[in-house]
N, C-alpha and C. Protein backbone atom coordinates (compact mmCIF):
# COMPACT_ATOMS: atom_id res chain seq x y z
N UNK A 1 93.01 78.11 111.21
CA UNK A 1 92.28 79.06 110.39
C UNK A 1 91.46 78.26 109.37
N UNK A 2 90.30 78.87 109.53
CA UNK A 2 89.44 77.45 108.33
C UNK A 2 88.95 78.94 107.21
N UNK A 3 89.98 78.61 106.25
CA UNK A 3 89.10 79.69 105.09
C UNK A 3 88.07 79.22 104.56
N UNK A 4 87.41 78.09 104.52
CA UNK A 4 85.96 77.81 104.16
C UNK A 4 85.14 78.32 104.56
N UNK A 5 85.36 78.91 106.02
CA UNK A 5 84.32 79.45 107.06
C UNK A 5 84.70 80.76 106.15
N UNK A 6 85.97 81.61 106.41
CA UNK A 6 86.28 83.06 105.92
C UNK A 6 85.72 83.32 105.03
N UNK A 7 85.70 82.46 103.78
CA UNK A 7 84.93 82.78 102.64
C UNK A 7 83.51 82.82 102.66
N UNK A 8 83.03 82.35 103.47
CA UNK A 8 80.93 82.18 103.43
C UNK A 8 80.72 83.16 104.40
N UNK A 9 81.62 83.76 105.36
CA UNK A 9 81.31 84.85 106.10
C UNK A 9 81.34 86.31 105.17
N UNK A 10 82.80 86.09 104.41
CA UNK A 10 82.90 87.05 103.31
C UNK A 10 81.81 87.45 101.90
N UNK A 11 81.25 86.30 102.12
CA UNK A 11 80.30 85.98 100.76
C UNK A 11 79.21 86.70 101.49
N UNK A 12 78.58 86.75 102.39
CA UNK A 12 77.34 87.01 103.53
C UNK A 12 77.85 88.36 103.70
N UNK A 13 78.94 89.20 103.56
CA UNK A 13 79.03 90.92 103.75
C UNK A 13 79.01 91.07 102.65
N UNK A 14 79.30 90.16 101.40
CA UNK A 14 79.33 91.37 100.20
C UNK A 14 77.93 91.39 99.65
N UNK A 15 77.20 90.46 100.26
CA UNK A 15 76.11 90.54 99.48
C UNK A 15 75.03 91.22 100.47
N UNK A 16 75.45 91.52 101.84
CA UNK A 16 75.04 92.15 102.64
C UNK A 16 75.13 93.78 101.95
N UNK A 17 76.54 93.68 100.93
CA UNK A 17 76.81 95.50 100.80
C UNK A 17 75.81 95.60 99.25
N UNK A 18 75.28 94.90 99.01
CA UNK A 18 74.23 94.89 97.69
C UNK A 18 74.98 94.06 96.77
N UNK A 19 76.06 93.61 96.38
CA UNK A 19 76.58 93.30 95.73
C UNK A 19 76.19 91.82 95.28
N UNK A 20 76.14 90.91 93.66
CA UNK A 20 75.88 90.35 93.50
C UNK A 20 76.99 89.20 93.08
N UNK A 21 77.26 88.15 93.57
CA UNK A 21 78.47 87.54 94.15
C UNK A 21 78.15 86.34 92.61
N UNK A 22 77.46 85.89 92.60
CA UNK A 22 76.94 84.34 91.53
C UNK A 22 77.61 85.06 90.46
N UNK A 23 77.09 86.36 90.18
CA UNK A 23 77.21 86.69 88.81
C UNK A 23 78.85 86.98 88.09
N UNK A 24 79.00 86.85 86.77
CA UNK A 24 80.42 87.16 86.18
C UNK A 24 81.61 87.63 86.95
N UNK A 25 82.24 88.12 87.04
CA UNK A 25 83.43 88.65 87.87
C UNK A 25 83.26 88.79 89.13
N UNK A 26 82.71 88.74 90.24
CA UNK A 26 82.34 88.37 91.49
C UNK A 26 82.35 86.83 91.85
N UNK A 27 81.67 86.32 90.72
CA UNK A 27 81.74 84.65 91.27
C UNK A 27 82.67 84.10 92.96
N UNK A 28 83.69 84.49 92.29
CA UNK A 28 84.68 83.47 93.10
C UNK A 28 85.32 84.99 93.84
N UNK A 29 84.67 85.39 94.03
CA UNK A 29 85.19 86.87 94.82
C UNK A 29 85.77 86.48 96.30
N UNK A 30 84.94 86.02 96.94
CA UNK A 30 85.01 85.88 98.28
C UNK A 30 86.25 84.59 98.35
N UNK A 31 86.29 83.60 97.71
CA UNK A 31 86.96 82.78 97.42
C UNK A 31 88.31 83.16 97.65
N UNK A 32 88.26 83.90 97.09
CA UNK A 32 90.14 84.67 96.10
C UNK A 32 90.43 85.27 98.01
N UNK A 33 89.54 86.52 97.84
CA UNK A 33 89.90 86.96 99.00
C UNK A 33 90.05 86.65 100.17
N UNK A 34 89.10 85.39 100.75
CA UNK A 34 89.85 84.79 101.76
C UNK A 34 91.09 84.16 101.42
N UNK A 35 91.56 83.53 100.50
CA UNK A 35 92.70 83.21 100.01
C UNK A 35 93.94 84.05 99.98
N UNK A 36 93.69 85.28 99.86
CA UNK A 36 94.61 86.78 99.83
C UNK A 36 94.98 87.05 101.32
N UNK A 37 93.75 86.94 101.95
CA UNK A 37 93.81 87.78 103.12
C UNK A 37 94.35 86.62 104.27
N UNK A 38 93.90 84.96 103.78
CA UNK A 38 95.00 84.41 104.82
C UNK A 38 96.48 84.24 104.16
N UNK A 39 97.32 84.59 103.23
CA UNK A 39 98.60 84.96 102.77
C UNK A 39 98.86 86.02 102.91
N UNK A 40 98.09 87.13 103.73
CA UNK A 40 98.57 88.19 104.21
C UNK A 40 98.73 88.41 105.59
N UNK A 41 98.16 87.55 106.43
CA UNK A 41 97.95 87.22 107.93
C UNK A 41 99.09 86.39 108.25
N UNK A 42 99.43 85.59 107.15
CA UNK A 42 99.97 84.28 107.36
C UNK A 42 101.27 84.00 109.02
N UNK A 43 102.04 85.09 109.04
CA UNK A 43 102.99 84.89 110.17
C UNK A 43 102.58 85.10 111.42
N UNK A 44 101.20 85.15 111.50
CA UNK A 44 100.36 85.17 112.83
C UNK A 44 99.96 83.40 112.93
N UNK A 45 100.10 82.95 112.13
CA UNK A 45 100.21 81.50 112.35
C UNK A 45 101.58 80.00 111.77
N UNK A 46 102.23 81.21 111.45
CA UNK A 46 104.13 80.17 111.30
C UNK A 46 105.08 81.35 112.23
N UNK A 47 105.93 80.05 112.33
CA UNK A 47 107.18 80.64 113.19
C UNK A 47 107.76 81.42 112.24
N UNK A 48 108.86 82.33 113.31
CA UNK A 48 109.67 83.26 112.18
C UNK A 48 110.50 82.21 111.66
N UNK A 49 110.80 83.47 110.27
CA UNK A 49 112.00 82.25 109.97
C UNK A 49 113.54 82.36 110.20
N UNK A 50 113.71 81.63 109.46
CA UNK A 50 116.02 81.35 110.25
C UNK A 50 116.47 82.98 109.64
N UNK A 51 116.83 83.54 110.55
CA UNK A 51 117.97 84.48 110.09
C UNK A 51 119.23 84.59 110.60
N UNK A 52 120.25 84.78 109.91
CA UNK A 52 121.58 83.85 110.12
C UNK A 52 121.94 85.15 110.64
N UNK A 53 123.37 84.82 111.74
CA UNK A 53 124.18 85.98 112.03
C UNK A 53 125.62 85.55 111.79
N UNK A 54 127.00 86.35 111.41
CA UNK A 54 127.94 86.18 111.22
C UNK A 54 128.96 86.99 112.35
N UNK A 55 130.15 86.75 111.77
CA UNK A 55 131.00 87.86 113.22
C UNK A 55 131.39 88.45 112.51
N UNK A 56 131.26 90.08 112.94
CA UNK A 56 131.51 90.96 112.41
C UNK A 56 133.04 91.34 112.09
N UNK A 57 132.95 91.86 110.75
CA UNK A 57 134.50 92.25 110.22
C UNK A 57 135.59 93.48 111.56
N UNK A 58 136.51 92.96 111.37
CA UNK A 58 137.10 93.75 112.62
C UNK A 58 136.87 95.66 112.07
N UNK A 59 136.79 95.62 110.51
CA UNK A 59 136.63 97.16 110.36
C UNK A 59 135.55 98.47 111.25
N UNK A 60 134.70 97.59 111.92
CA UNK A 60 133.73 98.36 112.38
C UNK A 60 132.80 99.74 112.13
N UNK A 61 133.06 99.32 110.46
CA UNK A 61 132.06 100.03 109.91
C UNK A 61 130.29 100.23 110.05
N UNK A 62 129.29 100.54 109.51
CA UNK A 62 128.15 100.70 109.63
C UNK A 62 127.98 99.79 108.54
N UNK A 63 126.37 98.57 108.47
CA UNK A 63 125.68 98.05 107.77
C UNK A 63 124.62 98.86 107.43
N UNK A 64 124.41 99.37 106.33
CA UNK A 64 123.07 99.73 105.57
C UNK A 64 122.68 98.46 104.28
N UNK A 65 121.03 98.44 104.73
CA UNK A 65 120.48 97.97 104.17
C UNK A 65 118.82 98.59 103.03
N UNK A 66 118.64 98.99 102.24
CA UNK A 66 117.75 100.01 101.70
C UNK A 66 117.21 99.23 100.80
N UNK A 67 115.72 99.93 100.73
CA UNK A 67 115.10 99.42 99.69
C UNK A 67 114.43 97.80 99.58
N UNK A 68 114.16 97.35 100.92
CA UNK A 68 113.82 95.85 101.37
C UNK A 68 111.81 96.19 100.90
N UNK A 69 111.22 95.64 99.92
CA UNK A 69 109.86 95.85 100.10
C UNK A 69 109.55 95.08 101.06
N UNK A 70 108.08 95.92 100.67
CA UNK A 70 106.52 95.05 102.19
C UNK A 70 105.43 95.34 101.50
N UNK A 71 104.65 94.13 102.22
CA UNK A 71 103.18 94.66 101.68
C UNK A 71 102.92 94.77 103.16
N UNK A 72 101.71 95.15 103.61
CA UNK A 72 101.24 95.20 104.94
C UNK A 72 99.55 95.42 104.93
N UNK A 73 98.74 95.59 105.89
CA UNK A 73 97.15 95.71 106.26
C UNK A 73 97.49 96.64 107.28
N UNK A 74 96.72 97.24 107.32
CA UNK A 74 96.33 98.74 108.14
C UNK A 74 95.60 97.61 109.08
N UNK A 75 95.49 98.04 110.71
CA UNK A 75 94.76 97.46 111.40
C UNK A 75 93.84 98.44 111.66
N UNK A 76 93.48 99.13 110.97
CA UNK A 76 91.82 99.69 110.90
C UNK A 76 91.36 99.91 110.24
N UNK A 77 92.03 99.29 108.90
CA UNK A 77 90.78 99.37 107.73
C UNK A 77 91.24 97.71 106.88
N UNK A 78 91.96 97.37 107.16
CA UNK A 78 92.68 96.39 106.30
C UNK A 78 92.49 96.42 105.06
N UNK A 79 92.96 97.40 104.72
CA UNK A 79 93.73 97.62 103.28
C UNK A 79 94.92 97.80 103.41
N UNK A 80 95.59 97.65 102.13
CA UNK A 80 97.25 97.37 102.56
C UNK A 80 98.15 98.93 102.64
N UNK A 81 99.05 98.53 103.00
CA UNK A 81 100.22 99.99 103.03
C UNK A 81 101.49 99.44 102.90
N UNK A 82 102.27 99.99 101.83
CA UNK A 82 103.30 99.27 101.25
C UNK A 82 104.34 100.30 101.09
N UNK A 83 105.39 99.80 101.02
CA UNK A 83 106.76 100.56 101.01
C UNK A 83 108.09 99.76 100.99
N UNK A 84 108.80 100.90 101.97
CA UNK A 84 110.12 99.88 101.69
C UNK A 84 110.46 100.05 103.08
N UNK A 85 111.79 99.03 103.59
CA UNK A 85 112.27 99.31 104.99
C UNK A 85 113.69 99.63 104.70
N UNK A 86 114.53 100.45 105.76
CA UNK A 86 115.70 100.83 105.70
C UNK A 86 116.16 100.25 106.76
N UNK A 87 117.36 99.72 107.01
CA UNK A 87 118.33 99.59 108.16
C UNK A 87 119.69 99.90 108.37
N UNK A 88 119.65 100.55 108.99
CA UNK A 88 121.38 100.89 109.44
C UNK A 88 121.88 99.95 111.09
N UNK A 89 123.06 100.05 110.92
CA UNK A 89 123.56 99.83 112.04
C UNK A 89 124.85 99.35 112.25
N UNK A 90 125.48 99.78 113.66
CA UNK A 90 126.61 99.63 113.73
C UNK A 90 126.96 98.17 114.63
N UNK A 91 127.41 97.58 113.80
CA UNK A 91 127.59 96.08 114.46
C UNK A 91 128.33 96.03 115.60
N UNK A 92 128.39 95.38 116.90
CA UNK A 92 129.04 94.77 117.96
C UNK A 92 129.83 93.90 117.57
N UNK A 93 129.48 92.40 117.67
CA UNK A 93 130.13 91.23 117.35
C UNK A 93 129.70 90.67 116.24
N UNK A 94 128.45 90.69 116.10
CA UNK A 94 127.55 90.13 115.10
C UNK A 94 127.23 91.29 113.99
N UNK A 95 127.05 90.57 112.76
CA UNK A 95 126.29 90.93 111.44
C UNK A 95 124.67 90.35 111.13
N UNK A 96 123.96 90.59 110.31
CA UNK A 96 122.45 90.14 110.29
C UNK A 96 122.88 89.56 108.60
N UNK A 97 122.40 88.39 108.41
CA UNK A 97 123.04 87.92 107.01
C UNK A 97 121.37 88.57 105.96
N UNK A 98 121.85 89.19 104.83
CA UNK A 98 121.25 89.72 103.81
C UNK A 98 119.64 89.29 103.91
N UNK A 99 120.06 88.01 103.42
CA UNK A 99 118.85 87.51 102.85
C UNK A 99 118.16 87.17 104.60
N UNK A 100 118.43 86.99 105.70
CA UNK A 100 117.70 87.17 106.52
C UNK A 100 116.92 89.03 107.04
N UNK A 101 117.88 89.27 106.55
CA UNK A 101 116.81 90.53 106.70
C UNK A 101 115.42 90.88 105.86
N UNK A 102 115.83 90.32 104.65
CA UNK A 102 114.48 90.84 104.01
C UNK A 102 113.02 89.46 104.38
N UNK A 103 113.82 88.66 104.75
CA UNK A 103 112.92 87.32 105.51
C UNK A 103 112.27 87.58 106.24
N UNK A 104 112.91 88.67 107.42
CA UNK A 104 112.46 88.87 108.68
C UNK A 104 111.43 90.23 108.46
N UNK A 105 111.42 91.06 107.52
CA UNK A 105 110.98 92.49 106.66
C UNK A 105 109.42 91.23 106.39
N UNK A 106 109.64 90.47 105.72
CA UNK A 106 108.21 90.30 104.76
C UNK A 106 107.93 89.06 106.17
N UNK A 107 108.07 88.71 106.98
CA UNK A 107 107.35 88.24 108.15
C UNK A 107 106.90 89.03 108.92
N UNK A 108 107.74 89.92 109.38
CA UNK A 108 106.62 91.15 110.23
C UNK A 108 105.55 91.74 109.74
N UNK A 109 105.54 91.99 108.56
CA UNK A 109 104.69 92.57 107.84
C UNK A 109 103.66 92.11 107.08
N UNK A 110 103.74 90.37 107.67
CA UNK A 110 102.56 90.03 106.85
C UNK A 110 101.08 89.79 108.34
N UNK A 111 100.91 90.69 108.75
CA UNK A 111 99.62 90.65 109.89
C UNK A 111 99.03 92.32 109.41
N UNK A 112 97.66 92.45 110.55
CA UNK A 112 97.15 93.62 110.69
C UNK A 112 97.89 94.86 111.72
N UNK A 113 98.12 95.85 111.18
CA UNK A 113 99.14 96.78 111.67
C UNK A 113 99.33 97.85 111.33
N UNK A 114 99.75 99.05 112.58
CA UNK A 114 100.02 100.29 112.56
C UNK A 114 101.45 100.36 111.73
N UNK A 115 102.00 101.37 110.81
CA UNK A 115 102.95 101.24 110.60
C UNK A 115 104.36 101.71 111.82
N UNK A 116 103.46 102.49 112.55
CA UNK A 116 104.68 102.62 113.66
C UNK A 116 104.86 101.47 114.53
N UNK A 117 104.04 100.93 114.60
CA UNK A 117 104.52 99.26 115.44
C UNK A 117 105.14 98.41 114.94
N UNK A 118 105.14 98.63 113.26
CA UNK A 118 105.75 97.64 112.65
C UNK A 118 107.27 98.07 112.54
N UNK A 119 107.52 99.52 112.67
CA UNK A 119 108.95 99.84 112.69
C UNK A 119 109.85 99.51 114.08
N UNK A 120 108.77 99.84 114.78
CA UNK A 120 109.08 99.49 116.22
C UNK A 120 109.41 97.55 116.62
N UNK A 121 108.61 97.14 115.74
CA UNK A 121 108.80 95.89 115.85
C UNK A 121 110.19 95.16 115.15
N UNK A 122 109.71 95.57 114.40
CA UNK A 122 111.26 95.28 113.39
C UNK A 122 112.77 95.77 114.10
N UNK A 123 112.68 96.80 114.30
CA UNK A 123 114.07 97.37 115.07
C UNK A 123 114.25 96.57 116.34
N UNK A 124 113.01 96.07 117.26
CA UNK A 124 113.24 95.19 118.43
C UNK A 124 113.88 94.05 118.25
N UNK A 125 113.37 93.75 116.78
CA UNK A 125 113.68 92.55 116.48
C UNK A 125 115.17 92.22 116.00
N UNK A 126 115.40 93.19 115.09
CA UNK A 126 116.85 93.75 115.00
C UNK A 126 118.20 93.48 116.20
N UNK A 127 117.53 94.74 117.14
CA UNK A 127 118.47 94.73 117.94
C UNK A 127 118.86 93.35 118.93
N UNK A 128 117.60 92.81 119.02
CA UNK A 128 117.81 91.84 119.64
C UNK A 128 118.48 90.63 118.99
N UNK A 129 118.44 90.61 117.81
CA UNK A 129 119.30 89.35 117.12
C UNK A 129 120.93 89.68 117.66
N UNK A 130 121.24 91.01 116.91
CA UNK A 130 122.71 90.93 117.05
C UNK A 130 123.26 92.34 117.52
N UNK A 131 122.27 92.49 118.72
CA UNK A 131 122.92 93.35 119.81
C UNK A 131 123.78 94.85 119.21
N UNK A 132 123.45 95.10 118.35
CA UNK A 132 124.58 96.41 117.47
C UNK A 132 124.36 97.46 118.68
N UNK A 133 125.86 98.41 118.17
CA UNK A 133 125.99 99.39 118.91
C UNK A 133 125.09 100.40 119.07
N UNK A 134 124.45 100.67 117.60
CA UNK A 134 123.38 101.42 117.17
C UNK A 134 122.56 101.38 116.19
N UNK A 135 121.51 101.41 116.18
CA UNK A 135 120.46 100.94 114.84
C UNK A 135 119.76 102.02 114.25
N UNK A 136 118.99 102.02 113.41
CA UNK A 136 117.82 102.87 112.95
C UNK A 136 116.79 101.73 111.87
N UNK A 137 115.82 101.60 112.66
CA UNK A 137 115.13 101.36 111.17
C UNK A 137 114.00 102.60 110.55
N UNK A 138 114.15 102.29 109.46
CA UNK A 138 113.49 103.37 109.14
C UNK A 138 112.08 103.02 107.58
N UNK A 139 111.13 103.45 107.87
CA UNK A 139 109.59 102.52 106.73
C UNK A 139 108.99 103.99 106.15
N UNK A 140 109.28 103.96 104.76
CA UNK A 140 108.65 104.79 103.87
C UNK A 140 107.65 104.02 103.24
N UNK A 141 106.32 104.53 103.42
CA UNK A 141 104.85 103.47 102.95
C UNK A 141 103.95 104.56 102.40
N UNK A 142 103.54 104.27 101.59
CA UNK A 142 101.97 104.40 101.08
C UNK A 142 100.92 103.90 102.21
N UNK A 143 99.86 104.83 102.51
CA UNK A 143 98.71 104.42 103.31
C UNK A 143 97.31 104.55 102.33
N UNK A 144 97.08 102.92 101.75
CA UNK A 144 96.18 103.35 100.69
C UNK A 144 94.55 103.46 102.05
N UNK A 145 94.47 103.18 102.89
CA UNK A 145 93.53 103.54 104.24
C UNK A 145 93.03 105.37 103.83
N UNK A 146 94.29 106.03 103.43
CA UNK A 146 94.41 107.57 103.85
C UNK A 146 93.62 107.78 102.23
N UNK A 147 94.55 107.29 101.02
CA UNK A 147 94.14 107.35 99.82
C UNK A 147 92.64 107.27 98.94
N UNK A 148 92.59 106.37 99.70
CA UNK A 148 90.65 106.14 99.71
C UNK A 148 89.69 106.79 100.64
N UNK A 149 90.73 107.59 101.35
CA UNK A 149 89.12 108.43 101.73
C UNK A 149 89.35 109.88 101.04
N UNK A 150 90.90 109.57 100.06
CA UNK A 150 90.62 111.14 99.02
C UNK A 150 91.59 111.60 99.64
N UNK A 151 92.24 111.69 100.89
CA UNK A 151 93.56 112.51 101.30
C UNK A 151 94.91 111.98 101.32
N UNK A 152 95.49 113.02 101.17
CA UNK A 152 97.50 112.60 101.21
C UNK A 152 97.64 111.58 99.78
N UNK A 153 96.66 111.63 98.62
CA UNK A 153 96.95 110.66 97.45
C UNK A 153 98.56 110.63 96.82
N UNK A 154 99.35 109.63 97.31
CA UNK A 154 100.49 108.77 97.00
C UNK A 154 101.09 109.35 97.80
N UNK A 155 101.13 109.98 98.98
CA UNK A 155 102.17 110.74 99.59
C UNK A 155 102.55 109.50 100.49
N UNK A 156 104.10 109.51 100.83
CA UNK A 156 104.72 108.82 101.55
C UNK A 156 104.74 108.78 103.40
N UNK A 157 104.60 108.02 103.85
CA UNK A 157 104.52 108.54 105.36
C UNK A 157 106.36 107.49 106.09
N UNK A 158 106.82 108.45 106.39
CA UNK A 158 107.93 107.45 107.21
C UNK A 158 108.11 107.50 108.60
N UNK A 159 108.12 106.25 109.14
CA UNK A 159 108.36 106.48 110.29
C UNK A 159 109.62 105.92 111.12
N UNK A 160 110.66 105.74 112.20
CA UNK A 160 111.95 105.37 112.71
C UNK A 160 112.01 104.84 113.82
N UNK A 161 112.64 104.04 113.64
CA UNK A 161 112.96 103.51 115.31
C UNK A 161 114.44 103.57 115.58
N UNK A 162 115.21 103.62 116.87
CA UNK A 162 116.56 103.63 117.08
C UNK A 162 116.71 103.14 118.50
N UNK A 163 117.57 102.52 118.14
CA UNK A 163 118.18 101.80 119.60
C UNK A 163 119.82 102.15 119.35
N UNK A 164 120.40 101.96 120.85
CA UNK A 164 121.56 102.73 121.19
C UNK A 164 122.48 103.95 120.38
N UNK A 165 123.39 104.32 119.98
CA UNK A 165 124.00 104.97 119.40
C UNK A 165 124.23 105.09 117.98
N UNK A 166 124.00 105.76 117.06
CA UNK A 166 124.99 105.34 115.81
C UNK A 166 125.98 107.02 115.58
């Protein structure tokens, strides 16, 4: 990814949209924002990262996890949509260790994306680490895409994914 290029392409639309880039608070506009926008792309070019698994307590209770933020980009307007992710699930053998979940939450979510793919993604991703009996994930977001064209202002959109039983 060469943000030198991102930025002089970026500099060439804003001044394409009338906007005057040299002057006071614009200056370094394009600058910043290619800078933003490749730390928001970023896991489209690093590996995921380590998320640990443990063996599950013989109690065979349910793991909930709530309240994990995200930032995210709409893949049709790229502006962001932000919220939180939920997870439940009923463990097999394995547990998903804490702090890998919210690792694996702010890696999916840093590309361009539907929010239902990203729930969908996440729960694949889920289930496939540590095989649980039953999952749900579940993404309450803001769509600032919806907000700026004037409709649904701050309303929440959620969407779920589930694999096997809970």
């Amino acid at each position: 990814m060469k943000r030198e290029d991102a930025s002089k392409h970026l500099a060439a639309y804003l001044q394409a949209m009338g906007l005057r880039l040299p002057e006071g608070e614009l200056a370094t506009c394009a600058e910043r924002t290619a800078e933003l926008f490749a730390s928001r792309i970023r896991s489209l070019h690093e590996p995921l990262p380590t998320v640990s698994t443990f063996p599950a307590p013989a109690s065979g209770g349910a793991v909930k996890v709530e309240d994990v933020g995200f930032y995210s980009l709409c893949a049709h307007h790229l502006v962001p949509f932000f919220g939180t992710v939920e997870l439940l699930y009923v463990p097999s053998e394995r547990v998903i260790g804490f702090g890998g979940i919210a690792r694996a939450v702010d890696y999916f979510s840093r590309r361009p994306q539907l929010q239902e793919g990203f729930t969908e993604e996440l729960a694949g991703f889920f289930d496939s680490l540590v095989s649980p009996l039953g999952l749900e994930v579940r993404v309450c977001a803001r769509q600032l895409c919806v907000e700026l064209h004037g409709h649904g202002t701050q309303t929440r959109y959620t969407t779920t994914a589930r694999r096997g039983e809970l």
